[in-house]
C-alpha atoms as a PDB file:
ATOM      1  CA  UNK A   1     126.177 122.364 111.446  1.00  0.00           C
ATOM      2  CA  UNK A   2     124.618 125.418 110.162  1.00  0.00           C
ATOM      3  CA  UNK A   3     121.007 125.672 108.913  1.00  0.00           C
ATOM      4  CA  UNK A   4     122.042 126.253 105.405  1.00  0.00           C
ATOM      5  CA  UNK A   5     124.790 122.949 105.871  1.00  0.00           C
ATOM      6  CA  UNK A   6     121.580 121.039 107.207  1.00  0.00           C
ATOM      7  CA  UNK A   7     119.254 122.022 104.298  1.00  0.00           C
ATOM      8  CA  UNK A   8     122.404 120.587 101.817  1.00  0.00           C
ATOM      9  CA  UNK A   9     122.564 117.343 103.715  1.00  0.00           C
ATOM     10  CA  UNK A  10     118.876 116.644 103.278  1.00  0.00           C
ATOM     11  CA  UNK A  11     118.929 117.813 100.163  1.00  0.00           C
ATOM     12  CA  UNK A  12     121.101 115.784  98.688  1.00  0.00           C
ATOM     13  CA  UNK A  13     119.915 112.811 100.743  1.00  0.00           C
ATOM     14  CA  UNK A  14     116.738 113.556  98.543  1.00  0.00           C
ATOM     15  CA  UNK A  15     118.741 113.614  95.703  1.00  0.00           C
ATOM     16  CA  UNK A  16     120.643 110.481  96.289  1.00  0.00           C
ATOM     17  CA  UNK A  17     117.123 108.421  97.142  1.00  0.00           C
ATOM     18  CA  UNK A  18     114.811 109.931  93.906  1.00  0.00           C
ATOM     19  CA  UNK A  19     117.915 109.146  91.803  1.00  0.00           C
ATOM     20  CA  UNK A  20     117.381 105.339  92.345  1.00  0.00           C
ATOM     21  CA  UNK A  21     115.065 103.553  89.929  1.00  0.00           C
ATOM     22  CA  UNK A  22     113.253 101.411  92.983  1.00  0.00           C
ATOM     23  CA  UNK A  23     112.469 104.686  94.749  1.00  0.00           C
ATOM     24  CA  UNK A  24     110.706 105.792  91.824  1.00  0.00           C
ATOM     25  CA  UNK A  25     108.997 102.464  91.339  1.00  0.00           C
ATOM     26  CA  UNK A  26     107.997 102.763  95.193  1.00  0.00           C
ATOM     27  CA  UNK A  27     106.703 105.791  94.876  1.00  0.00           C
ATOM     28  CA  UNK A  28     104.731 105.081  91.871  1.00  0.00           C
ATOM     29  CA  UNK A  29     103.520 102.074  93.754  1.00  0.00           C
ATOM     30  CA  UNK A  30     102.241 104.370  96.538  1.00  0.00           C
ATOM     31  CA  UNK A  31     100.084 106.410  93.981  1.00  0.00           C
ATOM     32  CA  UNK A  32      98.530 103.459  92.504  1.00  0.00           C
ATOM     33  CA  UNK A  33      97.084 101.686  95.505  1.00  0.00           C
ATOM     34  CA  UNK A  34      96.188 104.850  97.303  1.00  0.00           C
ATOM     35  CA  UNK A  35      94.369 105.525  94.022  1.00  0.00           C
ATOM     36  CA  UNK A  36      92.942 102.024  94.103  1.00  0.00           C
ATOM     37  CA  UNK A  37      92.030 102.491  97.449  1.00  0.00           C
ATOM     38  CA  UNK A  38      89.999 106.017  96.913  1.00  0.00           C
ATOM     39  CA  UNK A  39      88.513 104.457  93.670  1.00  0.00           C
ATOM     40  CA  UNK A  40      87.362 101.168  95.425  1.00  0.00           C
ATOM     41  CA  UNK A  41      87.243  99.362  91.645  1.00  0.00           C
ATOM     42  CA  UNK A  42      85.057 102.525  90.356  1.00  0.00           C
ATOM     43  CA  UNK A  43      85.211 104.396  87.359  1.00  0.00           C
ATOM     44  CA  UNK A  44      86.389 107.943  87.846  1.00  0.00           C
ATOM     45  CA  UNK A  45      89.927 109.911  87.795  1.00  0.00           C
ATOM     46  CA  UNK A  46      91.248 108.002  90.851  1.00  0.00           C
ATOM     47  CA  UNK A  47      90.947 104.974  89.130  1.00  0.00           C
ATOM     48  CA  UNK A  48      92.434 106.449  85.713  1.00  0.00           C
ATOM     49  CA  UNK A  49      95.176 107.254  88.206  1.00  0.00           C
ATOM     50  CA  UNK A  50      95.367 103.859  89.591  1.00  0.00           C
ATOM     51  CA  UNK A  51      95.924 102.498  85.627  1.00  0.00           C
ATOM     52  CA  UNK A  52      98.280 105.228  84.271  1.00  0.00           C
ATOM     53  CA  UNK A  53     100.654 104.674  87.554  1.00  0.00           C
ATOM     54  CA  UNK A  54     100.705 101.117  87.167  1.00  0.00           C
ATOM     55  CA  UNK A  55     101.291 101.349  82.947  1.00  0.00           C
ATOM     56  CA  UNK A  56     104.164 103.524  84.806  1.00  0.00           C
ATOM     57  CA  UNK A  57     105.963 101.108  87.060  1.00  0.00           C
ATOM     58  CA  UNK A  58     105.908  98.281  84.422  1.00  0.00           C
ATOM     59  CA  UNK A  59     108.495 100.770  82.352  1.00  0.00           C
ATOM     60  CA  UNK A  60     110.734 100.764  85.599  1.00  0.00           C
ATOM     61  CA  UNK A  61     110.782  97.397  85.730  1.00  0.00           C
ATOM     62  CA  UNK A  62     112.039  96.508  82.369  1.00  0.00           C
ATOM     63  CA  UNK A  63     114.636  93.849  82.399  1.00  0.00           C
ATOM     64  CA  UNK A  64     114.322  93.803  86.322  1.00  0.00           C
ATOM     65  CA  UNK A  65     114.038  90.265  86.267  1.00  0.00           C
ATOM     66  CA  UNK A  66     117.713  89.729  86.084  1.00  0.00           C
ATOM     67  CA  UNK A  67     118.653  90.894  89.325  1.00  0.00           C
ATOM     68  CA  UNK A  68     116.573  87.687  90.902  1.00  0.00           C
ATOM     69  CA  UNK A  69     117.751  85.497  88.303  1.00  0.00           C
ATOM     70  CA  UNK A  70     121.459  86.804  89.738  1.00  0.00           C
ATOM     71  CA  UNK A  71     120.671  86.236  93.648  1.00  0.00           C
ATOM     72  CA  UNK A  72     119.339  82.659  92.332  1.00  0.00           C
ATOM     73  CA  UNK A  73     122.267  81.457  90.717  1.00  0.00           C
ATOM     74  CA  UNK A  74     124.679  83.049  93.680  1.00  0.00           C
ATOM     75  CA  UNK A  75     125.759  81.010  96.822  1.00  0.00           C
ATOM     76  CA  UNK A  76     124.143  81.625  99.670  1.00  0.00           C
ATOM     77  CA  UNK A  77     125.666  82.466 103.135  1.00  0.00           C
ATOM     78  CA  UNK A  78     127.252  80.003 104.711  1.00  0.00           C
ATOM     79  CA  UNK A  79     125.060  77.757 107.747  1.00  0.00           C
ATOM     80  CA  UNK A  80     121.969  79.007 106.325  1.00  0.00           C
ATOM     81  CA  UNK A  81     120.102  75.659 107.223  1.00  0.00           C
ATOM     82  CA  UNK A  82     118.863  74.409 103.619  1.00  0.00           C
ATOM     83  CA  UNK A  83     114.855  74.939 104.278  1.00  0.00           C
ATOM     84  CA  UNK A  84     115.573  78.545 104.290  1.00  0.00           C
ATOM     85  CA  UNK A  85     118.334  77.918 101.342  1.00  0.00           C
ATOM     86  CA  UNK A  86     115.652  76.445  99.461  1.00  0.00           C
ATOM     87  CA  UNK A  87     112.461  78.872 100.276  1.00  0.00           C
ATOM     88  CA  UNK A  88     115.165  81.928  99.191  1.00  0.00           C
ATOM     89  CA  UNK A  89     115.475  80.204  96.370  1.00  0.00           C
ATOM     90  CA  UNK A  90     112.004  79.443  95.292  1.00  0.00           C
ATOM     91  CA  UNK A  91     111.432  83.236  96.006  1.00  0.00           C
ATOM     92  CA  UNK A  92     113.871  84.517  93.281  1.00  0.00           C
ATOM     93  CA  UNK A  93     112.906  81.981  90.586  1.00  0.00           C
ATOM     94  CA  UNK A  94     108.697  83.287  91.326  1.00  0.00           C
ATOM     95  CA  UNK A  95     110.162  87.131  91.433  1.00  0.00           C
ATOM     96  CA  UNK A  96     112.285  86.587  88.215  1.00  0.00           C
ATOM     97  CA  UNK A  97     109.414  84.895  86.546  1.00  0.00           C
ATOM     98  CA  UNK A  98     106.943  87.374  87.766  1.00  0.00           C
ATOM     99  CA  UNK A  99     109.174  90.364  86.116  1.00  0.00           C
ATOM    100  CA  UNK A 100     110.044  88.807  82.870  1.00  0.00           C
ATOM    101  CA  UNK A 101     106.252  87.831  82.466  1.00  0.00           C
ATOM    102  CA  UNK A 102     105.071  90.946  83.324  1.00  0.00           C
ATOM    103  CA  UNK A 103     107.047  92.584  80.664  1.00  0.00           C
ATOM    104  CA  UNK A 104     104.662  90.217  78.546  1.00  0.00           C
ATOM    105  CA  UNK A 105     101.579  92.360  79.806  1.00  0.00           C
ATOM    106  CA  UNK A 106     103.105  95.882  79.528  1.00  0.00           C
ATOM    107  CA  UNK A 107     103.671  94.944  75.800  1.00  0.00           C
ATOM    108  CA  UNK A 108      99.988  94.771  75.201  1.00  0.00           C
ATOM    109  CA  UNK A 109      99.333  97.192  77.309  1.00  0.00           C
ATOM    110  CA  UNK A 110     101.617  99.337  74.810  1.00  0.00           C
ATOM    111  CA  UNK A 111      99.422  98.001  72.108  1.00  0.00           C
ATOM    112  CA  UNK A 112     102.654  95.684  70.654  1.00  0.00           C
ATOM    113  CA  UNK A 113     101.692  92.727  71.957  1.00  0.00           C
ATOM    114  CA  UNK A 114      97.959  92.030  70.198  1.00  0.00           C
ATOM    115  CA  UNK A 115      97.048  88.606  71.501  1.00  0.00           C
ATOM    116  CA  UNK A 116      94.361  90.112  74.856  1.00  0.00           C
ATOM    117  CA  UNK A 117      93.459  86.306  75.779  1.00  0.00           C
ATOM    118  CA  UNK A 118      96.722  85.026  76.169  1.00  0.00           C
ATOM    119  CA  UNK A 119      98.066  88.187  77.495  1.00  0.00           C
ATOM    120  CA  UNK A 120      95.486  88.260  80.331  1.00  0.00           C
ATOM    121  CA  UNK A 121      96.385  84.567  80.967  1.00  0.00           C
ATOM    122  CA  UNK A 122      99.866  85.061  81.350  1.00  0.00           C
ATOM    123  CA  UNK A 123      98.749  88.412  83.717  1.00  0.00           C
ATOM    124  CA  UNK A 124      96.960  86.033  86.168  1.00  0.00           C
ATOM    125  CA  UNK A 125     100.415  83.421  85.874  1.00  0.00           C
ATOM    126  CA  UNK A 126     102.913  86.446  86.680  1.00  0.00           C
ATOM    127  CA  UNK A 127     100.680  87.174  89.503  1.00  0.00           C
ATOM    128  CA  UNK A 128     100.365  83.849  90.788  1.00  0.00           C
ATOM    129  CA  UNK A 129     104.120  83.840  90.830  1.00  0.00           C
ATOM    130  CA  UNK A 130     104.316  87.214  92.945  1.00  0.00           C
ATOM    131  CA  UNK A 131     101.843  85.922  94.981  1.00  0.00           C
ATOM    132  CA  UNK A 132     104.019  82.718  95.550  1.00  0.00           C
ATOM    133  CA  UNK A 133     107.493  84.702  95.809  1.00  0.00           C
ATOM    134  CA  UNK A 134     105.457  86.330  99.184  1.00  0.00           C
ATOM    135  CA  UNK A 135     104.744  83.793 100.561  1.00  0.00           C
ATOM    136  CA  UNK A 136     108.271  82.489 100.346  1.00  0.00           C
ATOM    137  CA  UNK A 137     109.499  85.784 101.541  1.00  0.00           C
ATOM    138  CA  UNK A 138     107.570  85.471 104.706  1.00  0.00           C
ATOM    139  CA  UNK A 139     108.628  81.945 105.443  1.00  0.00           C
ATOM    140  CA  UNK A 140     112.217  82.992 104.958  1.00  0.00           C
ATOM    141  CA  UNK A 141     112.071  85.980 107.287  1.00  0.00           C
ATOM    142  CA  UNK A 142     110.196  83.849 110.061  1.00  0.00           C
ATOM    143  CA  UNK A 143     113.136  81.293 109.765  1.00  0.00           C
ATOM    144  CA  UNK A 144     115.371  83.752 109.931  1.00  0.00           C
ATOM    145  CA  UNK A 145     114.303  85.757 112.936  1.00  0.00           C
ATOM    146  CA  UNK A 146     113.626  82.688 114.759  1.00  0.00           C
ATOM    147  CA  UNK A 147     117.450  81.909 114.396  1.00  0.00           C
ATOM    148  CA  UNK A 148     118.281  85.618 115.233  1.00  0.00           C
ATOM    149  CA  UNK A 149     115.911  85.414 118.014  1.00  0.00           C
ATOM    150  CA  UNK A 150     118.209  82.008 119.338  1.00  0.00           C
ATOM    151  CA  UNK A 151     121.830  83.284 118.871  1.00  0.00           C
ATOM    152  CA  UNK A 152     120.374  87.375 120.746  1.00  0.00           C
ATOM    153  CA  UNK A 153     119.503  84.475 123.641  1.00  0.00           C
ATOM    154  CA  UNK A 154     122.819  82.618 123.639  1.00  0.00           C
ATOM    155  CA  UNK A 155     124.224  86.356 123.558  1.00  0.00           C
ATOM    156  CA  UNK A 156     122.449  87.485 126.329  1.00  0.00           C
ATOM    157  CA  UNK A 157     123.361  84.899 128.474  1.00  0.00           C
ATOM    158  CA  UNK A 158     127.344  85.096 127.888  1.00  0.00           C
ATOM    159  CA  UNK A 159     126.966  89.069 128.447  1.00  0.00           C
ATOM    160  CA  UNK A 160     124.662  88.140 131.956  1.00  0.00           C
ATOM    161  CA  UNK A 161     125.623  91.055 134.193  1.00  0.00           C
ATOM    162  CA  UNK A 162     126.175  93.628 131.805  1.00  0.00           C
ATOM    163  CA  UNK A 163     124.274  96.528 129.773  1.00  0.00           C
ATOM    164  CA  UNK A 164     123.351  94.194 126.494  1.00  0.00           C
ATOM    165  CA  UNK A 165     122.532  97.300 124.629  1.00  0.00           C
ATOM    166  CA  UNK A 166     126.055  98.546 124.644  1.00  0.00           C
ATOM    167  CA  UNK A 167     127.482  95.502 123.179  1.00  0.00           C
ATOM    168  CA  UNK A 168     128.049  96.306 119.374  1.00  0.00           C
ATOM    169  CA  UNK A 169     127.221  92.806 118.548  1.00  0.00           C
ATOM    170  CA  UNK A 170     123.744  92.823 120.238  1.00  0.00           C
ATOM    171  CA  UNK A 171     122.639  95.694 119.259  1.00  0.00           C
ATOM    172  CA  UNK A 172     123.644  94.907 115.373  1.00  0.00           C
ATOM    173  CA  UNK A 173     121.354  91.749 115.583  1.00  0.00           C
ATOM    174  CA  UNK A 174     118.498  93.693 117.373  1.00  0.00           C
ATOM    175  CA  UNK A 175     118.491  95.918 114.274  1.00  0.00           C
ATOM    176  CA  UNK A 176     118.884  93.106 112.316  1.00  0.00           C
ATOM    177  CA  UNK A 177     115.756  91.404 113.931  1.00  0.00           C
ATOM    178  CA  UNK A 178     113.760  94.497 113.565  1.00  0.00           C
ATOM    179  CA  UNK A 179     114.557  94.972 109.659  1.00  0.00           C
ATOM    180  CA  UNK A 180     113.465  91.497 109.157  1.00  0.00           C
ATOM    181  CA  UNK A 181     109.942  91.978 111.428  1.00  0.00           C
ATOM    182  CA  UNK A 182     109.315  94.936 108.778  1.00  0.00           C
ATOM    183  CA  UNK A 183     109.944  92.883 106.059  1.00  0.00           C
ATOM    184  CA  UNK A 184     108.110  89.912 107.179  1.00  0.00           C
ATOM    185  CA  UNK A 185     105.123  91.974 107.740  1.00  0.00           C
ATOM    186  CA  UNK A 186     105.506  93.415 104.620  1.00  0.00           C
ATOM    187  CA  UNK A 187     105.527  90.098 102.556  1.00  0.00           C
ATOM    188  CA  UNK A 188     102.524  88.896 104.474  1.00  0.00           C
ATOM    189  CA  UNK A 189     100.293  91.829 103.572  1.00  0.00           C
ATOM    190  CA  UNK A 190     101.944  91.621  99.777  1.00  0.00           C
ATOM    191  CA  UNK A 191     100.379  87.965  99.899  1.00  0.00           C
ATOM    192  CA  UNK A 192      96.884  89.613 100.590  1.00  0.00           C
ATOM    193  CA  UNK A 193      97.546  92.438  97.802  1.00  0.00           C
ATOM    194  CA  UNK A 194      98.290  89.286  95.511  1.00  0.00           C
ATOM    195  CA  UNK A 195      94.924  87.496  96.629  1.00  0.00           C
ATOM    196  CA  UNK A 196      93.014  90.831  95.994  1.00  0.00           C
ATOM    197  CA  UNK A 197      94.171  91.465  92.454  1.00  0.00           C
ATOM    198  CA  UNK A 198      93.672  88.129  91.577  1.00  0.00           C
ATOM    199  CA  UNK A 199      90.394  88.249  92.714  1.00  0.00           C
ATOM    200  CA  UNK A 200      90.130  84.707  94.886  1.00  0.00           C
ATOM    201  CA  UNK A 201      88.290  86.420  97.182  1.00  0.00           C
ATOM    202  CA  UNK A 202      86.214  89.038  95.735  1.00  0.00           C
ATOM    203  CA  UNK A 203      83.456  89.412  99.148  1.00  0.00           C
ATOM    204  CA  UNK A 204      86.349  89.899 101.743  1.00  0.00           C
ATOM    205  CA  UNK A 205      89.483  91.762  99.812  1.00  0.00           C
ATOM    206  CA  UNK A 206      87.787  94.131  98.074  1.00  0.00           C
ATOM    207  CA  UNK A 207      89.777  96.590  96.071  1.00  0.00           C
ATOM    208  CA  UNK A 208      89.525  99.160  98.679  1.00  0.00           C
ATOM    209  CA  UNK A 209      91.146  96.343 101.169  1.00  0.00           C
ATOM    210  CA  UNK A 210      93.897  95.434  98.563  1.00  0.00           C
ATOM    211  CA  UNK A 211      94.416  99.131  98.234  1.00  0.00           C
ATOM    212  CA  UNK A 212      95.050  99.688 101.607  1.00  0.00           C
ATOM    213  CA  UNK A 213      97.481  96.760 101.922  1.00  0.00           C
ATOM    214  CA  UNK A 214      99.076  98.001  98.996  1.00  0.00           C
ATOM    215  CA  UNK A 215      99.662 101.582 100.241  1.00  0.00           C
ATOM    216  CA  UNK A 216     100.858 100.131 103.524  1.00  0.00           C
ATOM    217  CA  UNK A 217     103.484  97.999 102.201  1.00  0.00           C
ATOM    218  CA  UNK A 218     104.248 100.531  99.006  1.00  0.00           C
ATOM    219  CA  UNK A 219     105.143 103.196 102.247  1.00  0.00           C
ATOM    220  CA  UNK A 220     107.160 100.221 103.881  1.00  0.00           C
ATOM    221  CA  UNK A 221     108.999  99.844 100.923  1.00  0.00           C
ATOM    222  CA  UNK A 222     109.816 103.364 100.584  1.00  0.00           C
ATOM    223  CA  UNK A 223     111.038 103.747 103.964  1.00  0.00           C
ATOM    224  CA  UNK A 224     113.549 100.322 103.439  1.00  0.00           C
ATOM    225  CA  UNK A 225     114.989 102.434 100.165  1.00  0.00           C
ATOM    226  CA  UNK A 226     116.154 105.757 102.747  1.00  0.00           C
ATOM    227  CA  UNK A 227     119.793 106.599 102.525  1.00  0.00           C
ATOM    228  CA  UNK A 228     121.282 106.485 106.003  1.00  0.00           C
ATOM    229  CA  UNK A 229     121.933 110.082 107.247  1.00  0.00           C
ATOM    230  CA  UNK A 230     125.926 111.057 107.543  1.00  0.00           C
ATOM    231  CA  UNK A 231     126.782 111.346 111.182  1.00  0.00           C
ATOM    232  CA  UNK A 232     127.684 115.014 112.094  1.00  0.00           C
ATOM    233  CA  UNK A 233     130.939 115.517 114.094  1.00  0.00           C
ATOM    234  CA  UNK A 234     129.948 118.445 116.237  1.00  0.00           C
ATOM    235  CA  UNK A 235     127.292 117.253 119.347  1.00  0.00           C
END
């Protein structure tokens, strides 16, 4: 490929990723707790940042709620043992309540909805619920990469005396495994961001510390959401 063909490729791999809404989100998301981390709860323009940002996201996330409330009512995959059925569950119900709560907040935040003390009570609720759709997250992905971690053993045994990496099968689960370590890490440090803006504990997660957590896992998210480069036919 030329230079020129290479700069189209990327180009509209660009395109292709900025056009999605959750990209956008994602990105916002980055913004907001790198702002919240350079503003460390102070008053000042990072902080203003930090607000505007996350006034922002809540736009992208209108009526977001329905995709959860769609993966709750689906079937799952078959032999999914029914602790994990049930924790995948639990996870889309908090999610979908978080969302459709949270669309309670940006209305006052909009200055439509006027009651603040029930607004800021149903704030702390939708956050509960994210916090609680975490930690459901990262009991679902430990499940789940212990199992992968028990059929890439059986695997490795049956292909004993051959190159395991070559086998198509093997090397889909590894990268299965791996996508599921991210995300597992990912939920866990969510469930600190969660503590953090909740303030439970204020001494220890301070909003610098929630910031960073948030950045991390905002960058994590962003690199889940990259289009898969086409394969080029020339070597």
């Amino acid at each position: 490929m030329s230079t020129l063909d290479v700069a189209r490729t990327e180009l509209a791999l660009a395109v292709l990723y900025l056009n999605k809404a959750e990209a956008r989100d994602k990105i916002c998301r980055t913004i907001q707790y790198g702002s919240k981390f350079l503003s460390n709860g102070e008053a000042g323009t990072a902080q203003n940042v930090e607000r505007s940002t996350s006034l922002a996201r809540k736009v992208f996330r209108l009526f977001k709620f329905i995709n959860d409330l769609h993966v709750l009512i689906s079937p799952t995959a078959p032999g999914t043992p029914l602790p994990i059925v049930l924790l995948g569950k639990s996870k889309n119900a908090l999610l979908s309540t978080f969302l459709f709560l949270d669309q309670i907040v940006w209305l006052h935040k909009s200055g439509i909805y006027k009651n603040k003390e029930r607004a800021e009570i149903i704030g702390r609720v939708s956050l509960f619920c994210w916090m609680g759709s975490s930690v459901c997250t990262t009991l679902v992905e430990l499940g789940e990469i212990g199992r992968l971690s028990k059929s890439m053993k059986k695997l490795t045994k049956e292909l004993k005396g051959t190159d395991k990496y070559k086998n198509e099968q093997y090397r889909s689960k590894l990268k299965e495994s791996n996508e599921r370590s991210l995300a597992l890490i990912k939920a866990a440090m969510d469930v600190v961001v969660a503590i953090g803006l909740l303030q439970l504990s204020p001494k220890k997660i301070t909003p610098r510390v929630t910031g960073a957590f948030g950045f991390t896992t905002s960058l994590i998210s962003c690199y889940q959401l990259l289009p898969s480069a086409p394969k080029s036919k020339t070597p």
